[in-house]
PDB file of N, CA and C in Angstrom:
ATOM      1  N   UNK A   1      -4.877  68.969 305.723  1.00  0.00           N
ATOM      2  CA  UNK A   1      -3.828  69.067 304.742  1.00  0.00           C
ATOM      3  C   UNK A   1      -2.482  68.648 305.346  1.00  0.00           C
ATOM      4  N   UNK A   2      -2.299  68.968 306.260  1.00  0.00           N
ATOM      5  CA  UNK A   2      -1.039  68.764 307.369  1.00  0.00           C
ATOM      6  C   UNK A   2      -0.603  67.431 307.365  1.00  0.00           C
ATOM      7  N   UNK A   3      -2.488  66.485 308.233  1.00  0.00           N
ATOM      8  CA  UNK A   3      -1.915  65.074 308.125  1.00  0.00           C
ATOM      9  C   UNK A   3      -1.602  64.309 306.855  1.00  0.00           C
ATOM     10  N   UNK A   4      -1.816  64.892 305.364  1.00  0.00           N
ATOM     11  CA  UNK A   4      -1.850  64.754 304.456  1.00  0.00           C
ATOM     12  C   UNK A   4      -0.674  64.473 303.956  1.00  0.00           C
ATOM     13  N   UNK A   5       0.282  65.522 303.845  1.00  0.00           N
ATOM     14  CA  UNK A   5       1.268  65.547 303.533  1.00  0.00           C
ATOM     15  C   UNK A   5       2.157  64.777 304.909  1.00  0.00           C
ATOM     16  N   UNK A   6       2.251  64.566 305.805  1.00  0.00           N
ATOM     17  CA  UNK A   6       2.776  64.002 306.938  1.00  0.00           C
ATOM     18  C   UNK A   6       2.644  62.776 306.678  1.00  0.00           C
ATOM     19  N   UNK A   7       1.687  62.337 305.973  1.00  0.00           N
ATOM     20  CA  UNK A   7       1.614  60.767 305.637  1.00  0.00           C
ATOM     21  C   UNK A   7       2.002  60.235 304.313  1.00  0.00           C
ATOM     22  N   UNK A   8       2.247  61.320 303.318  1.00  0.00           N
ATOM     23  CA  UNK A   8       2.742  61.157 302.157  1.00  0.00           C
ATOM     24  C   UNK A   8       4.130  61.159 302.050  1.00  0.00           C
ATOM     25  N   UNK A   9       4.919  61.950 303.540  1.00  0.00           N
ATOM     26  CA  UNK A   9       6.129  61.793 303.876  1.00  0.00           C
ATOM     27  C   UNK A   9       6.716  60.437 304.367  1.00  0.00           C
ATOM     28  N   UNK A  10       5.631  59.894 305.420  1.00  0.00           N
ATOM     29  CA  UNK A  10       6.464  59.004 305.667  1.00  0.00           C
ATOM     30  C   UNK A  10       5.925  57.609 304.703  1.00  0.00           C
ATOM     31  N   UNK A  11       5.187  57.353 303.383  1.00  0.00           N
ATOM     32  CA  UNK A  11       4.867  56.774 302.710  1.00  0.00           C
ATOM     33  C   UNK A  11       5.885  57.026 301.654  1.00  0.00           C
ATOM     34  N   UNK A  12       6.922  58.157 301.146  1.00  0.00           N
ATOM     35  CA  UNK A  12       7.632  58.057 300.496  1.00  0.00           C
ATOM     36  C   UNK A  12       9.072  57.696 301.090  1.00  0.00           C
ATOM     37  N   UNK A  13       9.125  57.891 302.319  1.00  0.00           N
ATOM     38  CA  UNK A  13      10.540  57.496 303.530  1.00  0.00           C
ATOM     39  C   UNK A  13      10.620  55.700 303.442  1.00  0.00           C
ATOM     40  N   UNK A  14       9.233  54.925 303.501  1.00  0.00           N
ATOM     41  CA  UNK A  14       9.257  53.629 303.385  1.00  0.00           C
ATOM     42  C   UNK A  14       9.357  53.042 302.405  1.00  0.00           C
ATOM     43  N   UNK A  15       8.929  53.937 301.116  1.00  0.00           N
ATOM     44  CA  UNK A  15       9.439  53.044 299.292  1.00  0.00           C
ATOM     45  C   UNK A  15      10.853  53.094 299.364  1.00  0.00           C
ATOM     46  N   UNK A  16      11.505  54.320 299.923  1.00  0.00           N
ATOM     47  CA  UNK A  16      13.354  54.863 299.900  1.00  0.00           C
ATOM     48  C   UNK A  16      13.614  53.597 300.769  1.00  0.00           C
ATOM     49  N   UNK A  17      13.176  53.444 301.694  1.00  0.00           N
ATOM     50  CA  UNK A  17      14.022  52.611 302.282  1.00  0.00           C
ATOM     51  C   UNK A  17      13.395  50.874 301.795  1.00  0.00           C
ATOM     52  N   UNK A  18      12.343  50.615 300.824  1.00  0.00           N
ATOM     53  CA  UNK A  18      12.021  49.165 300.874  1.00  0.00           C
ATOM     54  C   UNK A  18      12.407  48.953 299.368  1.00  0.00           C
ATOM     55  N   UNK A  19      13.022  50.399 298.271  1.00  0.00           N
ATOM     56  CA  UNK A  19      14.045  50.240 297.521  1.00  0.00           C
ATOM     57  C   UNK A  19      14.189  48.780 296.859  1.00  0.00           C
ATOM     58  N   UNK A  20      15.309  48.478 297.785  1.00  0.00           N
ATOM     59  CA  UNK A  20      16.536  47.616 297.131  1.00  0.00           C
ATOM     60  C   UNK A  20      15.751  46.089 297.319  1.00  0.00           C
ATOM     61  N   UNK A  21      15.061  45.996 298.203  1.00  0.00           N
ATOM     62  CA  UNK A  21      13.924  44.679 298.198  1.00  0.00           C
ATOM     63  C   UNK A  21      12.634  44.742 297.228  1.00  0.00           C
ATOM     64  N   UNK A  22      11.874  45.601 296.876  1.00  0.00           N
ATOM     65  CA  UNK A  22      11.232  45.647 295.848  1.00  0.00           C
ATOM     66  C   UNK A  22      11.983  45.690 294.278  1.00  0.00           C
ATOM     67  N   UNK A  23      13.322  46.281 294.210  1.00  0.00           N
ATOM     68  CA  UNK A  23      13.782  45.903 292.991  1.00  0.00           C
ATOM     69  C   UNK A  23      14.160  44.270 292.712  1.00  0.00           C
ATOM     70  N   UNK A  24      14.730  43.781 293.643  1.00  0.00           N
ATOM     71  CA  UNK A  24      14.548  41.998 293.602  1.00  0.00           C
ATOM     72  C   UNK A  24      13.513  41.616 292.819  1.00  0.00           C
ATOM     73  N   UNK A  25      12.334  41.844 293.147  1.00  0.00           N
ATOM     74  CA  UNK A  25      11.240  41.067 292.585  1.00  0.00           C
ATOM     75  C   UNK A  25      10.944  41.916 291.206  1.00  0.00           C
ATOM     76  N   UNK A  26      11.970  42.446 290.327  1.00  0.00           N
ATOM     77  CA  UNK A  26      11.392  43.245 289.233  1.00  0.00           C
ATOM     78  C   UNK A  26      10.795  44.546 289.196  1.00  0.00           C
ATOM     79  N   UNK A  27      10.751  45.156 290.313  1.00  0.00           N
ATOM     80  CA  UNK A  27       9.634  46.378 290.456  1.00  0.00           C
ATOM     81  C   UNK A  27      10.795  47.716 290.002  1.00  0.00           C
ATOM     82  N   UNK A  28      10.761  48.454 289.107  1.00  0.00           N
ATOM     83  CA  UNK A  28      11.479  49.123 288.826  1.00  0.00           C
ATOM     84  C   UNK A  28      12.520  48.940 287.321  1.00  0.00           C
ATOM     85  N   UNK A  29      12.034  48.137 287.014  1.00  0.00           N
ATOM     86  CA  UNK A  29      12.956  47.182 285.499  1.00  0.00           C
ATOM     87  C   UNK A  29      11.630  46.571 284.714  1.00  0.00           C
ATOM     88  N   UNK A  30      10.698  47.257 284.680  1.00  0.00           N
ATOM     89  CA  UNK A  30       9.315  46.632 283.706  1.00  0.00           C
ATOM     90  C   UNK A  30       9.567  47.133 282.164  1.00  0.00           C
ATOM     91  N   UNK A  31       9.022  46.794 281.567  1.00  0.00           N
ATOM     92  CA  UNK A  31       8.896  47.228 279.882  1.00  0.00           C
ATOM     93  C   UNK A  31       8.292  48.192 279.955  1.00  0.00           C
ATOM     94  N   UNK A  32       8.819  49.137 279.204  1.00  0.00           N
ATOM     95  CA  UNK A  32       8.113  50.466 279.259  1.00  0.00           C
ATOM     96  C   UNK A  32       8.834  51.709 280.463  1.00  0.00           C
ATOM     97  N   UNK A  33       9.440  51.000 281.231  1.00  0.00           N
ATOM     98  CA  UNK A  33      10.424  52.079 282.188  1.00  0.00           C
ATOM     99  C   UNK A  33      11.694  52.504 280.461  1.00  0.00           C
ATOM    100  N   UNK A  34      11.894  53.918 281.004  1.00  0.00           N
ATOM    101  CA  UNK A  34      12.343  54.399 280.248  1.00  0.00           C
ATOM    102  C   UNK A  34      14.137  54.469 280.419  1.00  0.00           C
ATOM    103  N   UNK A  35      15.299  53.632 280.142  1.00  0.00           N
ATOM    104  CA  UNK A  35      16.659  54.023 280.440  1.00  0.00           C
ATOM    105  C   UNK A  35      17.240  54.344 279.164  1.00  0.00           C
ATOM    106  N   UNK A  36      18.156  55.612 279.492  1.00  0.00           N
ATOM    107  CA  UNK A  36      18.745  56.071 278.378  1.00  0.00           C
ATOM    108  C   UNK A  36      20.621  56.081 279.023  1.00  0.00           C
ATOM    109  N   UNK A  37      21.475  55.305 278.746  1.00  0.00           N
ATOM    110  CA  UNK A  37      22.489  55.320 279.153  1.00  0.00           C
ATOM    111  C   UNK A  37      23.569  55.783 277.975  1.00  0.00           C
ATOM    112  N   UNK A  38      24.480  56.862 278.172  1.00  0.00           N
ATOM    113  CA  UNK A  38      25.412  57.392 277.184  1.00  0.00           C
ATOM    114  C   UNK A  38      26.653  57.307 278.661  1.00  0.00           C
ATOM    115  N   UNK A  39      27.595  58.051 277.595  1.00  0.00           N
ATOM    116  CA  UNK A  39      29.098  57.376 278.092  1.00  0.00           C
ATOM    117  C   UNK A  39      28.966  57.976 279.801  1.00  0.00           C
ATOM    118  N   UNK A  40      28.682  59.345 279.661  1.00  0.00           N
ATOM    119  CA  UNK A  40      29.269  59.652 281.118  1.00  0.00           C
ATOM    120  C   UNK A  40      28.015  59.990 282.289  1.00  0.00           C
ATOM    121  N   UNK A  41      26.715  59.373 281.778  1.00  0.00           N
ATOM    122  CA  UNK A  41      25.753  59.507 282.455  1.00  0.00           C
ATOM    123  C   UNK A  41      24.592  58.452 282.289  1.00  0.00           C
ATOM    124  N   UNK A  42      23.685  58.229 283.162  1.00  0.00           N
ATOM    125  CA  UNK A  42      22.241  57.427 283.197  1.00  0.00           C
ATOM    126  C   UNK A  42      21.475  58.177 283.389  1.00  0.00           C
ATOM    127  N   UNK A  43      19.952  58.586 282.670  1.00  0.00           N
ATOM    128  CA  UNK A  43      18.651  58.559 282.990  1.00  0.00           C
ATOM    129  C   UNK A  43      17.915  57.306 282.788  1.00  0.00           C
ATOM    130  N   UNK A  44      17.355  57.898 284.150  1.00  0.00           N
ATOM    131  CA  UNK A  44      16.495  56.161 284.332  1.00  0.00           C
ATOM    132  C   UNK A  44      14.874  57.355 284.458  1.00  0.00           C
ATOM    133  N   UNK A  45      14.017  56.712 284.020  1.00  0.00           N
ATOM    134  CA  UNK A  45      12.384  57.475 284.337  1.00  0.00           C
ATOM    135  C   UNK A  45      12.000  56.037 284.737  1.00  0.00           C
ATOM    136  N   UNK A  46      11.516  55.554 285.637  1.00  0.00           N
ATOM    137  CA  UNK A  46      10.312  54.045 285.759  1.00  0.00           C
ATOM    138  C   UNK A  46       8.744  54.298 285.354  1.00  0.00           C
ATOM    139  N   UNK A  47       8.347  54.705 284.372  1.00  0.00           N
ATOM    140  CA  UNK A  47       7.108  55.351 283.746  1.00  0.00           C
ATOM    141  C   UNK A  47       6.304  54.207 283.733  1.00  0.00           C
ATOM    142  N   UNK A  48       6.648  52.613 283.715  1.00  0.00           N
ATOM    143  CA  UNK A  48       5.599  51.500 283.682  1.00  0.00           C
ATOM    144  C   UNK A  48       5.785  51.646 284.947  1.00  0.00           C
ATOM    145  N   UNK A  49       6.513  51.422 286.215  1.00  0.00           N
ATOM    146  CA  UNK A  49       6.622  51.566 287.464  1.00  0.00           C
ATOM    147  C   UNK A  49       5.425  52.005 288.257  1.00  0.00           C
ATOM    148  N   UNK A  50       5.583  53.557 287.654  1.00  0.00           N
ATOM    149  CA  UNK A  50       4.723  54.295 288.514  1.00  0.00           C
ATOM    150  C   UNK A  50       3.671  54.936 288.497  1.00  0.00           C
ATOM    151  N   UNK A  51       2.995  53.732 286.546  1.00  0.00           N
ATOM    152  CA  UNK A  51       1.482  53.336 286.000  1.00  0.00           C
ATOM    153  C   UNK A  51       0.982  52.338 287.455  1.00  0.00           C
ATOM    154  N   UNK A  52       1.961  51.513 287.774  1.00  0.00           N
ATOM    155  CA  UNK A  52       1.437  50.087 287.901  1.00  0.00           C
ATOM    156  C   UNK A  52       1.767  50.688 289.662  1.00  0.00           C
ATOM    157  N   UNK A  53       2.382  51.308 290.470  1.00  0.00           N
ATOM    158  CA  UNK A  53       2.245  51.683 291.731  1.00  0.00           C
ATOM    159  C   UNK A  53       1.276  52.349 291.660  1.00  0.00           C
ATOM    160  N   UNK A  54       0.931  53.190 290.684  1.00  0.00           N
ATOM    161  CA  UNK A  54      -0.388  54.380 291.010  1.00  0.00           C
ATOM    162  C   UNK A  54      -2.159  53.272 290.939  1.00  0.00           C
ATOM    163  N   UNK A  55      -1.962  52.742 290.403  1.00  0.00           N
ATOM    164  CA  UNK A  55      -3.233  51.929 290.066  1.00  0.00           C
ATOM    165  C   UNK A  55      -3.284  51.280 291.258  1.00  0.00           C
ATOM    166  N   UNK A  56      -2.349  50.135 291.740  1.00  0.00           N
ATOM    167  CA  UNK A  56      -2.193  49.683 293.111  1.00  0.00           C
ATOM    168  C   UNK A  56      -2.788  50.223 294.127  1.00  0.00           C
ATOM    169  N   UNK A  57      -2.128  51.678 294.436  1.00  0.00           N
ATOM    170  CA  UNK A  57      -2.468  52.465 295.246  1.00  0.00           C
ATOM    171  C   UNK A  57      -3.367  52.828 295.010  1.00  0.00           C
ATOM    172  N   UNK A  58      -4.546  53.406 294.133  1.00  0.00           N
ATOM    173  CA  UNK A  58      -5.571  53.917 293.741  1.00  0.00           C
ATOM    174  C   UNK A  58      -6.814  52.818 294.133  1.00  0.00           C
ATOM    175  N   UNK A  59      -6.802  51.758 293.969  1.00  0.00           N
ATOM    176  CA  UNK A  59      -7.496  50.417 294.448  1.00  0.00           C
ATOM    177  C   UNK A  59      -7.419  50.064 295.615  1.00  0.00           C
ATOM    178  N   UNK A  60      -6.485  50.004 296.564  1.00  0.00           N
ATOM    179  CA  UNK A  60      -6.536  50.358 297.953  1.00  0.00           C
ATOM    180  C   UNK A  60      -7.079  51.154 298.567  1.00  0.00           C
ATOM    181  N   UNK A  61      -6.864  52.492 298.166  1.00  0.00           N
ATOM    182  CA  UNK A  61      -7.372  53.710 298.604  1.00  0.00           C
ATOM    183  C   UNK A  61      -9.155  53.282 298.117  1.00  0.00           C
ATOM    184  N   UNK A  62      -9.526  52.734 297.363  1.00  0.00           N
ATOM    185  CA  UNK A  62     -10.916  52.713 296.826  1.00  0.00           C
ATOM    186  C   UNK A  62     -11.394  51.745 297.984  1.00  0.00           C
ATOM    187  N   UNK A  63     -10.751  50.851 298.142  1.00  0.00           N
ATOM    188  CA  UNK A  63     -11.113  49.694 298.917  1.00  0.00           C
ATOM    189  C   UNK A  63     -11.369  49.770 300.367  1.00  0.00           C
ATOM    190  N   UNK A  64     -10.288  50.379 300.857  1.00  0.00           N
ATOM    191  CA  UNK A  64     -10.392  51.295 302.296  1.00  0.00           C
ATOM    192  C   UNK A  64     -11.455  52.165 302.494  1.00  0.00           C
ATOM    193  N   UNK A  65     -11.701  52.900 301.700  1.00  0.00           N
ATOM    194  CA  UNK A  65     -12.830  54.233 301.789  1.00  0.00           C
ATOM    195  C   UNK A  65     -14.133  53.425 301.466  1.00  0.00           C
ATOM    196  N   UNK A  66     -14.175  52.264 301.330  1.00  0.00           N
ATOM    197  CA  UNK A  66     -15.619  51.589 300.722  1.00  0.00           C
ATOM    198  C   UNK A  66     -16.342  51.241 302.200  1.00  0.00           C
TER     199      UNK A  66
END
């Protein structure tokens, strides 16, 4: 469980920091991400985002363990 979460740490430390280069190529601005902008605030949800990272990841993980 330990190395589990230890690797889910530093797997979420490398999206934070590969950020601003994956938004370049569109990742984070798909149809279906949810923005709601009013005068003195933004919610942003990326809900197509993190359909289309989870599937990614889910197929790797299948592929590796095969």
């Amino acid at each position: 469980m330990a190395r589990f979460l230890i690797t889910l740490g530093i797997v979420s430390l490398m999206a934070g920091l590969l950020w601003p280069y994956l938004s370049r190529i569109g990742l984070g601005r798909l149809p279906g991400d949810v923005v709601i902008e009013r005068e003195s605030m933004t919610f942003y949800f990326p809900l197509m985002t993190c359909l289309l990272l989870s599937a990614v990841l889910s197929l790797v993980y299948w592929v590796l363990n095969r």
